[in-house]
Protein backbone atom coordinates (compact mmCIF):
# COMPACT_ATOMS: atom_id res chain seq x y z
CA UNK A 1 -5.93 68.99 55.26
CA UNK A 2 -8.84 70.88 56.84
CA UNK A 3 -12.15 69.35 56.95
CA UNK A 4 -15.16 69.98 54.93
CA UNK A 5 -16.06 73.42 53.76
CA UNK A 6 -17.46 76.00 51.58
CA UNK A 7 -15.48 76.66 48.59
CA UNK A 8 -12.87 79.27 49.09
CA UNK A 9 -11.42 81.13 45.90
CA UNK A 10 -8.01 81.19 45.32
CA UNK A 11 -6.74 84.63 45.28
CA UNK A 12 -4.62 83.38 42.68
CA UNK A 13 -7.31 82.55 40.21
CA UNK A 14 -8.91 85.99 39.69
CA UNK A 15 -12.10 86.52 38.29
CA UNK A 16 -10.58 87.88 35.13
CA UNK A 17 -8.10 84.85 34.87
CA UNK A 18 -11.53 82.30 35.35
CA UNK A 19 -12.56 83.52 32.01
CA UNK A 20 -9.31 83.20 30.66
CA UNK A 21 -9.15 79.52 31.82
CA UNK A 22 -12.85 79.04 30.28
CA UNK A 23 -11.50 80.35 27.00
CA UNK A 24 -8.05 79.18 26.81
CA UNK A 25 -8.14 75.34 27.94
CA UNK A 26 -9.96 74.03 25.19
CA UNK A 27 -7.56 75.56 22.48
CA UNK A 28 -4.44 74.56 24.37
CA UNK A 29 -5.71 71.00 24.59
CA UNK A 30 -6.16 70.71 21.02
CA UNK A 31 -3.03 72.86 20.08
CA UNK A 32 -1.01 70.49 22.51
CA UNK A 33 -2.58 67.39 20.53
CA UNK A 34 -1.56 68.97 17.39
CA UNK A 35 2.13 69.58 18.46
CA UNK A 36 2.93 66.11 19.58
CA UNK A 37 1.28 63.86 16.98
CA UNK A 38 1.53 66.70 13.95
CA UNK A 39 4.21 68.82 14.40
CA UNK A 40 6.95 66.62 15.82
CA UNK A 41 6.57 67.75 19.48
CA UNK A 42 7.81 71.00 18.20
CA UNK A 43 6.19 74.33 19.67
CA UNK A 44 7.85 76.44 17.01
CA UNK A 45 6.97 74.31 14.37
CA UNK A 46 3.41 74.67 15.38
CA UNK A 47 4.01 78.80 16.03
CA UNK A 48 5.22 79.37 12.08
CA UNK A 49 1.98 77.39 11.03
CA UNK A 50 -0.39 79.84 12.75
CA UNK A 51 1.66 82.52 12.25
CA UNK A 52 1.41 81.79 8.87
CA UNK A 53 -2.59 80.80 8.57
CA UNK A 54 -4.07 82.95 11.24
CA UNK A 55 -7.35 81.99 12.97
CA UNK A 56 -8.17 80.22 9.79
CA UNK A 57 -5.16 77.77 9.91
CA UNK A 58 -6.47 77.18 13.91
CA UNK A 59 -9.77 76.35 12.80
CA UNK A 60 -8.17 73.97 10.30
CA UNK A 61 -6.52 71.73 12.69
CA UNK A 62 -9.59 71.98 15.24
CA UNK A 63 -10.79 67.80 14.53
CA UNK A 64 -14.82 68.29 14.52
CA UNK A 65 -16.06 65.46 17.10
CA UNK A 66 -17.01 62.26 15.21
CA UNK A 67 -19.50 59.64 15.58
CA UNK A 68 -15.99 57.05 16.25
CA UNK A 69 -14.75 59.57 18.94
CA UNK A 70 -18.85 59.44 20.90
CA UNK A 71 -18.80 55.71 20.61
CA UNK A 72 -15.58 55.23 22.07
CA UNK A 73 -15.95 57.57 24.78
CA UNK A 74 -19.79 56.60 25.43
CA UNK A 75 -18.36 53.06 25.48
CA UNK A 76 -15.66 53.90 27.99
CA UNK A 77 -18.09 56.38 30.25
CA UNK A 78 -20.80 53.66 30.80
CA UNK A 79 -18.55 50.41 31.48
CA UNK A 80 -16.53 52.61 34.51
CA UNK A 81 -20.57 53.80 35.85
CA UNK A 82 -21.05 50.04 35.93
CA UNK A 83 -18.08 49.39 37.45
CA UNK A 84 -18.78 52.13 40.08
CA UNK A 85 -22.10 51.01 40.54
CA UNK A 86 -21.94 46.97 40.57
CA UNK A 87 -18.30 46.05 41.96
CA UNK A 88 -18.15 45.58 45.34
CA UNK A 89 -16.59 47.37 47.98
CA UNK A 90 -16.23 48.77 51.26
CA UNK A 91 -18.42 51.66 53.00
CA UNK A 92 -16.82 54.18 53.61
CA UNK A 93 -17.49 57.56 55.30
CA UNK A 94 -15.90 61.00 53.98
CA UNK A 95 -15.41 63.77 55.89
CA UNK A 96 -18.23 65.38 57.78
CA UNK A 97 -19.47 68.69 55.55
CA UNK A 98 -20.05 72.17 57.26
CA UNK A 99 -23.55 71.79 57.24
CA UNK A 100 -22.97 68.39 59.13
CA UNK A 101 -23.44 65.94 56.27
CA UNK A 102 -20.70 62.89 55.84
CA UNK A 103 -21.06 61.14 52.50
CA UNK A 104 -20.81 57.90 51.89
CA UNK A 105 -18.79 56.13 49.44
CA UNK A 106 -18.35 52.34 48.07
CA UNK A 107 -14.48 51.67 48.11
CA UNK A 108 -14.18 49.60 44.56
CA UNK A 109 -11.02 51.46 42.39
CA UNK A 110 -8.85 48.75 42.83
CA UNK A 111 -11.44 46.69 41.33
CA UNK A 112 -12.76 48.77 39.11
CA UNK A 113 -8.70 49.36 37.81
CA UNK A 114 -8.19 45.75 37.48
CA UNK A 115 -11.24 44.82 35.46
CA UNK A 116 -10.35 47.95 32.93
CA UNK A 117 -6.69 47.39 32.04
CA UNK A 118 -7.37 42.97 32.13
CA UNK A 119 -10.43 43.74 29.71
CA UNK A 120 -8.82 46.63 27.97
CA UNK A 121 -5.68 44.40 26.96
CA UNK A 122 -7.72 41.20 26.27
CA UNK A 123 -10.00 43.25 23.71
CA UNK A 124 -7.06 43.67 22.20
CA UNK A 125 -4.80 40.65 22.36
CA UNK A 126 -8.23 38.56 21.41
CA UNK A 127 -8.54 40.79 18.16
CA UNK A 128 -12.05 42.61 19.14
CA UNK A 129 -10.80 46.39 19.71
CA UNK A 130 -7.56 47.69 18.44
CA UNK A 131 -6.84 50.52 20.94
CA UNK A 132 -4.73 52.08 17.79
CA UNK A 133 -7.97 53.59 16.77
CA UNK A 134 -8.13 55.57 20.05
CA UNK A 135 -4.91 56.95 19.22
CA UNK A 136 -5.96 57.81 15.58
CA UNK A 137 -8.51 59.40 16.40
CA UNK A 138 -7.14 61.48 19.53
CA UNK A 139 -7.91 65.14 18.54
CA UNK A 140 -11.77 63.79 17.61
CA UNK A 141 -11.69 62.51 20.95
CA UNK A 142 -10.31 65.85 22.55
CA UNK A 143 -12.89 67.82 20.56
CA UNK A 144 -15.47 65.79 21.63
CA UNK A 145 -14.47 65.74 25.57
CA UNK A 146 -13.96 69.33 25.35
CA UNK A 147 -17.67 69.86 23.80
CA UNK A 148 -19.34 67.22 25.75
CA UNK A 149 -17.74 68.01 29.17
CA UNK A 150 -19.53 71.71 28.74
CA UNK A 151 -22.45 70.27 28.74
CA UNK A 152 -21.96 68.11 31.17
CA UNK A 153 -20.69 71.11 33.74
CA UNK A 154 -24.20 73.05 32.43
CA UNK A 155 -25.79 70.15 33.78
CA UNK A 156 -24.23 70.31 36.86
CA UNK A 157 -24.90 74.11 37.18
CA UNK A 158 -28.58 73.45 36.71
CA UNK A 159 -29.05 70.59 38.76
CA UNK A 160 -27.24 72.94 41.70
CA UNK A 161 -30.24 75.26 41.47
CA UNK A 162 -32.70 73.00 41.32
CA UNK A 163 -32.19 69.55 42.43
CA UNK A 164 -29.29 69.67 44.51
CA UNK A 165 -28.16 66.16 46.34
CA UNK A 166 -27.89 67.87 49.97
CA UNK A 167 -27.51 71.19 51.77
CA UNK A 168 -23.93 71.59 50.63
CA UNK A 169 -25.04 73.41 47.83
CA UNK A 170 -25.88 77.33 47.27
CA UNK A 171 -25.08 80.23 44.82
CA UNK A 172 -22.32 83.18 45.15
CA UNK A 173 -24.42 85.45 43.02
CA UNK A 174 -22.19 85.28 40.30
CA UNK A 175 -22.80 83.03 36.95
CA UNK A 176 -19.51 82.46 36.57
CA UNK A 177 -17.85 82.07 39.48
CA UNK A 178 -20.79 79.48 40.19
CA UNK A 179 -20.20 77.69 37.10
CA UNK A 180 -16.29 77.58 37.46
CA UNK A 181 -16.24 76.24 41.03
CA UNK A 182 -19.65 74.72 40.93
CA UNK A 183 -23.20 74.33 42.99
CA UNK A 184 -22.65 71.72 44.98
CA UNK A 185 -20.01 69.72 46.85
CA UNK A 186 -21.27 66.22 46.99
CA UNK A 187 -23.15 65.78 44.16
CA UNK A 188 -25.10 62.83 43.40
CA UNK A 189 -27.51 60.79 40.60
CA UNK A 190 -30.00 58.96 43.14
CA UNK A 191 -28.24 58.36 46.54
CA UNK A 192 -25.44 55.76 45.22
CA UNK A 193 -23.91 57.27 42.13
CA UNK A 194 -21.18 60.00 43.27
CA UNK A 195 -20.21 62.29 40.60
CA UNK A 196 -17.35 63.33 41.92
CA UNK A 197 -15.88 60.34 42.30
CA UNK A 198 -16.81 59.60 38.23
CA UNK A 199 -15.09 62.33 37.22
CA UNK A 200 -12.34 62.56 39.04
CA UNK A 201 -11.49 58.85 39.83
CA UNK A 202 -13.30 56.58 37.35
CA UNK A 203 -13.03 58.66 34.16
CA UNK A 204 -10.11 60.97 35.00
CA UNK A 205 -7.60 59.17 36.49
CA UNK A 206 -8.62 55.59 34.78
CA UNK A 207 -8.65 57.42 31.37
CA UNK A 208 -4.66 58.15 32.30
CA UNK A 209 -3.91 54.35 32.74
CA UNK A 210 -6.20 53.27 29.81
CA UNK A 211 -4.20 56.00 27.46
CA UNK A 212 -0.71 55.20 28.78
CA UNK A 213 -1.58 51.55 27.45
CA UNK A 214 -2.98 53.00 24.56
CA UNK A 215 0.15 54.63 23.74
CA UNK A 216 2.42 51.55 24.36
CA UNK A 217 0.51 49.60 21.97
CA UNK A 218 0.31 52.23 18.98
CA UNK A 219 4.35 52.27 19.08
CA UNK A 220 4.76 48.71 19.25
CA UNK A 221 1.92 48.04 16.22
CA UNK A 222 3.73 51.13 14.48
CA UNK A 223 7.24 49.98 15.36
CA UNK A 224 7.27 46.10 16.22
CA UNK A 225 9.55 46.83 19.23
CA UNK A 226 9.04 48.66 22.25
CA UNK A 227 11.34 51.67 22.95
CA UNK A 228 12.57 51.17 27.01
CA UNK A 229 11.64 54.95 27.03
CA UNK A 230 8.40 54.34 26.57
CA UNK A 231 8.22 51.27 29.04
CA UNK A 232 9.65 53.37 31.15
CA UNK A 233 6.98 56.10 31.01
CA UNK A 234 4.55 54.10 30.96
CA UNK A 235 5.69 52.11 34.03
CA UNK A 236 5.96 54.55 36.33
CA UNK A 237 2.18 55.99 34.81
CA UNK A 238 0.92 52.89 35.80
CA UNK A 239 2.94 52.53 39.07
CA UNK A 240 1.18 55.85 39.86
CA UNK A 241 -2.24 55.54 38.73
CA UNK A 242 -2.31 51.94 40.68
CA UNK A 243 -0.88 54.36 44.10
CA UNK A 244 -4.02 56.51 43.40
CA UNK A 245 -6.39 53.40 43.17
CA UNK A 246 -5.01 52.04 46.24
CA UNK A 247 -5.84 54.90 48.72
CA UNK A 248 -8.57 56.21 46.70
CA UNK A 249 -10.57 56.52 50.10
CA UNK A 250 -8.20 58.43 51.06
CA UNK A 251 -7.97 60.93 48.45
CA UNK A 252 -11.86 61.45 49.20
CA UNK A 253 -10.38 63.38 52.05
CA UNK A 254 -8.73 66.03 50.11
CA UNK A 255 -9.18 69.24 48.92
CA UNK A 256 -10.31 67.61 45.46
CA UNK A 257 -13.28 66.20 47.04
CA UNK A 258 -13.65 67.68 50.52
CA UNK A 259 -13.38 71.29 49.69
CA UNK A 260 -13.95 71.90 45.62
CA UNK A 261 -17.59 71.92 44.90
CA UNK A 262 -18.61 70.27 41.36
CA UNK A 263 -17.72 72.60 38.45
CA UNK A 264 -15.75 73.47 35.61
CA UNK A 265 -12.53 73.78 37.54
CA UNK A 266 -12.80 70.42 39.01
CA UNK A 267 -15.10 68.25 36.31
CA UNK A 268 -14.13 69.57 33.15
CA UNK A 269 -10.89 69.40 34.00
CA UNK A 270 -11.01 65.30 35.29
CA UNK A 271 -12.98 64.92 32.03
CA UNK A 272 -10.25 66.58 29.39
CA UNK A 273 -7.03 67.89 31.07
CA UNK A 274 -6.40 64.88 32.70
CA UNK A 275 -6.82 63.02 29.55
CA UNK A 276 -5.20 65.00 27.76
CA UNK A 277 -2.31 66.79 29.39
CA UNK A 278 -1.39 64.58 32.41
CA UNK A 279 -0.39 61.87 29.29
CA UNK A 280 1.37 64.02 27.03
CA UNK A 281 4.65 62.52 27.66
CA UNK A 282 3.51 59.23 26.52
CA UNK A 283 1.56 60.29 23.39
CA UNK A 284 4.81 62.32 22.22
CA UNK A 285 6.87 59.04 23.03
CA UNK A 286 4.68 57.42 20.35
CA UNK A 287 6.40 59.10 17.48
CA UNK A 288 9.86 59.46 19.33
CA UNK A 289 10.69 56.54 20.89
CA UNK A 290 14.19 56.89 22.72
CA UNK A 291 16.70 54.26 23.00
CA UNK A 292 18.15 55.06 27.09
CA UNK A 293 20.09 51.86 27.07
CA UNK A 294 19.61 49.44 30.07
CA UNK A 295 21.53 51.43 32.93
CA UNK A 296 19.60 54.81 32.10
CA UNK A 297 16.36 53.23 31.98
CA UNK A 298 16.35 51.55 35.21
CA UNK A 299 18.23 54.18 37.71
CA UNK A 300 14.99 56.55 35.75
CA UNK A 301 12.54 53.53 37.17
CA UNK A 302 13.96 53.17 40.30
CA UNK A 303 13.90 56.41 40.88
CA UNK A 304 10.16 57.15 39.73
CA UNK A 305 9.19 54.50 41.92
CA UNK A 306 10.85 55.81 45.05
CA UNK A 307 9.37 59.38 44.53
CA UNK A 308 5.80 57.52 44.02
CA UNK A 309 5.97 55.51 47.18
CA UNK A 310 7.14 58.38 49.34
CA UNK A 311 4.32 60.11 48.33
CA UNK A 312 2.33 56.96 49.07
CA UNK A 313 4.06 56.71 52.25
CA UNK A 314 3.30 60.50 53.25
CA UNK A 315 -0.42 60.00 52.92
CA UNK A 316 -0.14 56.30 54.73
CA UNK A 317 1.66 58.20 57.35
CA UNK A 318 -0.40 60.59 58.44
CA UNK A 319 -3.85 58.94 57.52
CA UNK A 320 -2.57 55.84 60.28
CA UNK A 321 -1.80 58.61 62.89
CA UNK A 322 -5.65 59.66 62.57
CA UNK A 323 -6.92 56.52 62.37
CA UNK A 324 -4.77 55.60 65.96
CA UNK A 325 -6.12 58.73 66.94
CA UNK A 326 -2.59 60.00 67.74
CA UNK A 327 -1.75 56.99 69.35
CA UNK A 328 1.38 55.32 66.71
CA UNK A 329 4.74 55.29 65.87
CA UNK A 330 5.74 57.67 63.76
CA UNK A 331 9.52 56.90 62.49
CA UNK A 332 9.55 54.41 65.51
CA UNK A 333 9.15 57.42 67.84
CA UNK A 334 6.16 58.68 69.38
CA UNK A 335 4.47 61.29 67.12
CA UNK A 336 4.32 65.15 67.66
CA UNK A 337 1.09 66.78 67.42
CA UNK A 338 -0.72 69.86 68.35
CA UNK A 339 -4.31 69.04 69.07
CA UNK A 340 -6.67 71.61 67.41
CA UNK A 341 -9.73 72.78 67.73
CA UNK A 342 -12.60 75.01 65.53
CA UNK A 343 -16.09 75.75 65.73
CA UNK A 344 -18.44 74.24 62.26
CA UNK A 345 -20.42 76.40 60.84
CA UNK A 346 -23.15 74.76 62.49
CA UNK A 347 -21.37 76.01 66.32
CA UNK A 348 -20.38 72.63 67.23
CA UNK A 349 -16.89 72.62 68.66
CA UNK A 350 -14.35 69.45 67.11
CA UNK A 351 -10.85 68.78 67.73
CA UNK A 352 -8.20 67.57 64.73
CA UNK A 353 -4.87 66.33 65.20
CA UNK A 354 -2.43 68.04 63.30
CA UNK A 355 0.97 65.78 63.01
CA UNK A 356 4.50 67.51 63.08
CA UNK A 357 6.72 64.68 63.18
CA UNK A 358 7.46 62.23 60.27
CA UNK A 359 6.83 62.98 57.27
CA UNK A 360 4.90 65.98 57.90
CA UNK A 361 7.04 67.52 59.95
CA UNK A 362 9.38 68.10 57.27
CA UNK A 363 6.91 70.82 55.61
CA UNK A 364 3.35 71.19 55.45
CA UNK A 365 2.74 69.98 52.27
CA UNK A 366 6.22 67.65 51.81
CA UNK A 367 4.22 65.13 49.85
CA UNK A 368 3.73 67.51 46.89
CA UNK A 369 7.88 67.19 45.99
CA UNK A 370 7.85 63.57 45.26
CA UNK A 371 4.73 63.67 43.41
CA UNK A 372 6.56 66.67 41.29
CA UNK A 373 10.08 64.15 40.89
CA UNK A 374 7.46 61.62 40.20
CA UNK A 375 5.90 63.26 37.12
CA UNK A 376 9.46 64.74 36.12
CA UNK A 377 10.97 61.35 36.12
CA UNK A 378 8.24 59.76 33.60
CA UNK A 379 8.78 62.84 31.27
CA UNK A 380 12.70 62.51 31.32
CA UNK A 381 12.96 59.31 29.30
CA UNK A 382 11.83 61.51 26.26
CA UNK A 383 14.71 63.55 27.05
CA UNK A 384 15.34 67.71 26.07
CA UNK A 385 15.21 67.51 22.61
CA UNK A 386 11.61 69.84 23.14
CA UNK A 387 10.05 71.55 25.85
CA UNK A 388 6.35 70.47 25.21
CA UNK A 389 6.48 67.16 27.48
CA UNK A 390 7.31 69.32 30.24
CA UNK A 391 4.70 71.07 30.47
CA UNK A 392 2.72 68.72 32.37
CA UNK A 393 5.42 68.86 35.49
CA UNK A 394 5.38 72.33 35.11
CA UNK A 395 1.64 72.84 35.49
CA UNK A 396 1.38 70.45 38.51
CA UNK A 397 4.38 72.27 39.73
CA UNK A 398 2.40 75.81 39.62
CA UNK A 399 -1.21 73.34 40.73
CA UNK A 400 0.06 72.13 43.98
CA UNK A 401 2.19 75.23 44.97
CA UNK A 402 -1.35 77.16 44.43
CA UNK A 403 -2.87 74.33 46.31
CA UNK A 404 -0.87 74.45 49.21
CA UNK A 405 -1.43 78.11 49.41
CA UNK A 406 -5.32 77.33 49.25
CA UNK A 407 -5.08 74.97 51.96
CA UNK A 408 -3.01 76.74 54.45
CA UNK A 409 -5.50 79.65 53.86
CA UNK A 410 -8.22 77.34 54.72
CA UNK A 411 -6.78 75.85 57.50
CA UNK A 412 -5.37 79.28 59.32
CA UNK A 413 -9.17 80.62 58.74
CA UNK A 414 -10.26 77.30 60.55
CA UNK A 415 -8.54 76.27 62.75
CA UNK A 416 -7.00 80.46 63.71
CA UNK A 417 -4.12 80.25 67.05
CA UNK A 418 -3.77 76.74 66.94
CA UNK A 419 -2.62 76.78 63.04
CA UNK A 420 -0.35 79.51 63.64
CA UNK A 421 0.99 77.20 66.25
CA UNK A 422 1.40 74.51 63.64
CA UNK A 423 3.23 77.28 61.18
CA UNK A 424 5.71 77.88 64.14
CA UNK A 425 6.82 73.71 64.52
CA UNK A 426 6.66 73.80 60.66
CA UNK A 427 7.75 76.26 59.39
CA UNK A 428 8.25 75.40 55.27
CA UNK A 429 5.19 74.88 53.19
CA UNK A 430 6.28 72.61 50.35
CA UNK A 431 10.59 72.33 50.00
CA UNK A 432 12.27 71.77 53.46
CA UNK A 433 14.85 74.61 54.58
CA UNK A 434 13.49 76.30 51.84
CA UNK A 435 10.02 77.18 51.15
């Protein structure tokens, strides 16, 4: 993964297909909503109805936000922004910016994903919140999310212009390409809070754990049993979401953080996609719990698992090699590397070492096809009787393929004969012998 730098625009994302990502998103989040808890995880089932009712029949299953849906999530948004801010953790230092800035950051997920699923479940098992209610009142939630997090990106747009957090900042010219990839790259509130790392790690990705549990207990208070699909599911969710917590300072490294400034692409989408899409699965579960029997269920959890640690193991991999500074066992052998250099925008000449053994000399971006089995394998225990809980493993599918194509763009720009080098020991991108 290169190192910090400006924000490069995916040739894939076209300035035509921005606005159609501005417009569409919300919509789609609140249609997919609809489809799982309304219309029986059925697509067609929800087609006939607007076929049948027009715009009019959209606007009628659009939930207005609710007072219940801004408590909850104004509840939920200030206890992880204490947890951020009050845990404690260990410094660490990102990535050094093009403009020669390195952020610093206060390593407390694990922590701060501890204290959120223990009080999350205690609320609950000591009769003071019901987490059904979250589920009941989903779509208000959505609608809300989808409303609020606009604002909250025309916030960020704003305080790019005129209050940005450092020199990693600046305008394209362009309203909206400046408000879909954003101002500024390290944005902060004072010099502690990191909005990034709200959005993407303490609301995003902790609202994915927090509605996976959500979803377990709605079917067992609707049910009084447990379906092993749905422990299943939510199993290898959790399995996951705990990976992420784990090497959260390493995923301040990435392309997420490192490279994607702070805008609608990025922040709305921690703030409502991730809520909403990347736990589809389980809220369709909800309604249909399937019975896998014993065998089924745990060859599916076994498997999940393996596919999450690799991916674990890919990052572990290649983040120890840096850390040695080349100098480890990769595989028990000694590593292959090609030792790169590039110039910052500031002239200063830097060296990176890029690994080709292990791991990641399988493909460039190898660790992308476990995370994609990953995701597959806690959508499978709801089976093929509909298409519409697949559509989260085939949008992180068409994500990380675009991704990959984003960094190794990035990276050829930076880092020019000694990438093409790279290319030649590694030839694949993503799928070994294949792509």
């Amino acid at each position: 993964m290169a190192e910090g730098s400006n924000t490069v625009h995916s040739p894939f994302l076209t300035y035509v297909s921005m606005l159609s990502l501005l417009t569409l998103c919300p919509p789609f989040v609140i249609l997919l909503w609809y489809t799982m808890v309304h219309a029986d995880g059925s697509v067609s089932q929800t087609w006939n109805y607007l076929y049948q009712n027009g715009f009019e029949g959209f606007i009628n299953i659009w939930p207005s936000p609710s007072a219940t849906a801004c408590k909850i999530i104004g509840c939920y948004a200030a206890f992880e922004a204490a947890l951020q801010l009050l845990l404690p953790g260990k410094r660490v230092l990102g990535p050094v910016s093009p403009t020669g800035n390195q952020p610093v950051y206060k390593a407390n997920g694990v922590a701060a994903y501890i204290v959120t699923l223990v009080t999350y479940v205690a609320l609950w098992r000591f009769g003071i919140f019901d987490p059904a209610i979250v589920y009941d009142h989903l779509g208000e939630i959505f609608s809300t999310l989808i409303f609020g997090s606009f604002i909250f990106c025309i916030l960020l747009y704003i305080k790019g212009h005129v209050a940005p957090s450092s020199s990693d900042s600046g305008s394209s010219g362009n309203i909206i390409l400046d408000f879909y990839w954003g101002m500024e790259l390290y944005p902060r509130i004072g010099k502690h809070f990191d909005i990034k790392v709200f959005t993407n790690c303490r609301f995003g990705m902790m609202s994915w754990a927090v509605l996976a549990v959500t979803y377990c207990i709605k079917q067992y208070e609707k049910n009084g049993i447990l379906a092993d699909s749905m422990l299943v599911n939510t199993a290898l969710m959790l399995v996951y979401v705990t990976k992420f917590f784990w090497w959260e300072a390493g995923y301040w490294n990435t392309m997420d953080i490192a490279h994607d400034r702070a805008g609608f692409y990025i922040c709305w989408g921690c703030l409502v996609w991730v809520p909403s899409v990347y736990t589809s699965p389980g809220m369709y579960l909800v309604n249909h719990p399937v019975n896998l029997g014993t065998q089924l269920a745990v060859s599916i959890l076994v498997a999940g698992i393996l596919c999450i640690y690799i991916n674990y193991d890919c990052d572990r991999q290649r983040q120890e090699f840096r850390r040695k500074n080349g100098k480890r066992l990769v595989w028990g052998k000694a590593p292959s590397k090609i030792v790169a250099s590039y110039t910052t925008t500031s002239g200063e000449t830097r060296t990176s070492l890029l690994l080709t053994s292990g791991w990641w000399g399988l493909a460039r971006h190898f660790h992308y096809v476990p995370e994609i089995l990953a995701a597959f394998f806690w959508t499978v225990p709801a089976l093929f009787h509909h298409f519409l809980p697949y559509f989260y493993v085939i949008f992180l599918t068409i994500l990380l393929f675009d991704r990959a194509k984003r960094d190794d763009d990035r990276c050829r720009s930076k880092y020019g004969k000694y990438w093409k080098l790279y290319c030649e020991k590694v030839p694949c991108k993503i799928i070994p012998g294949i792509y």
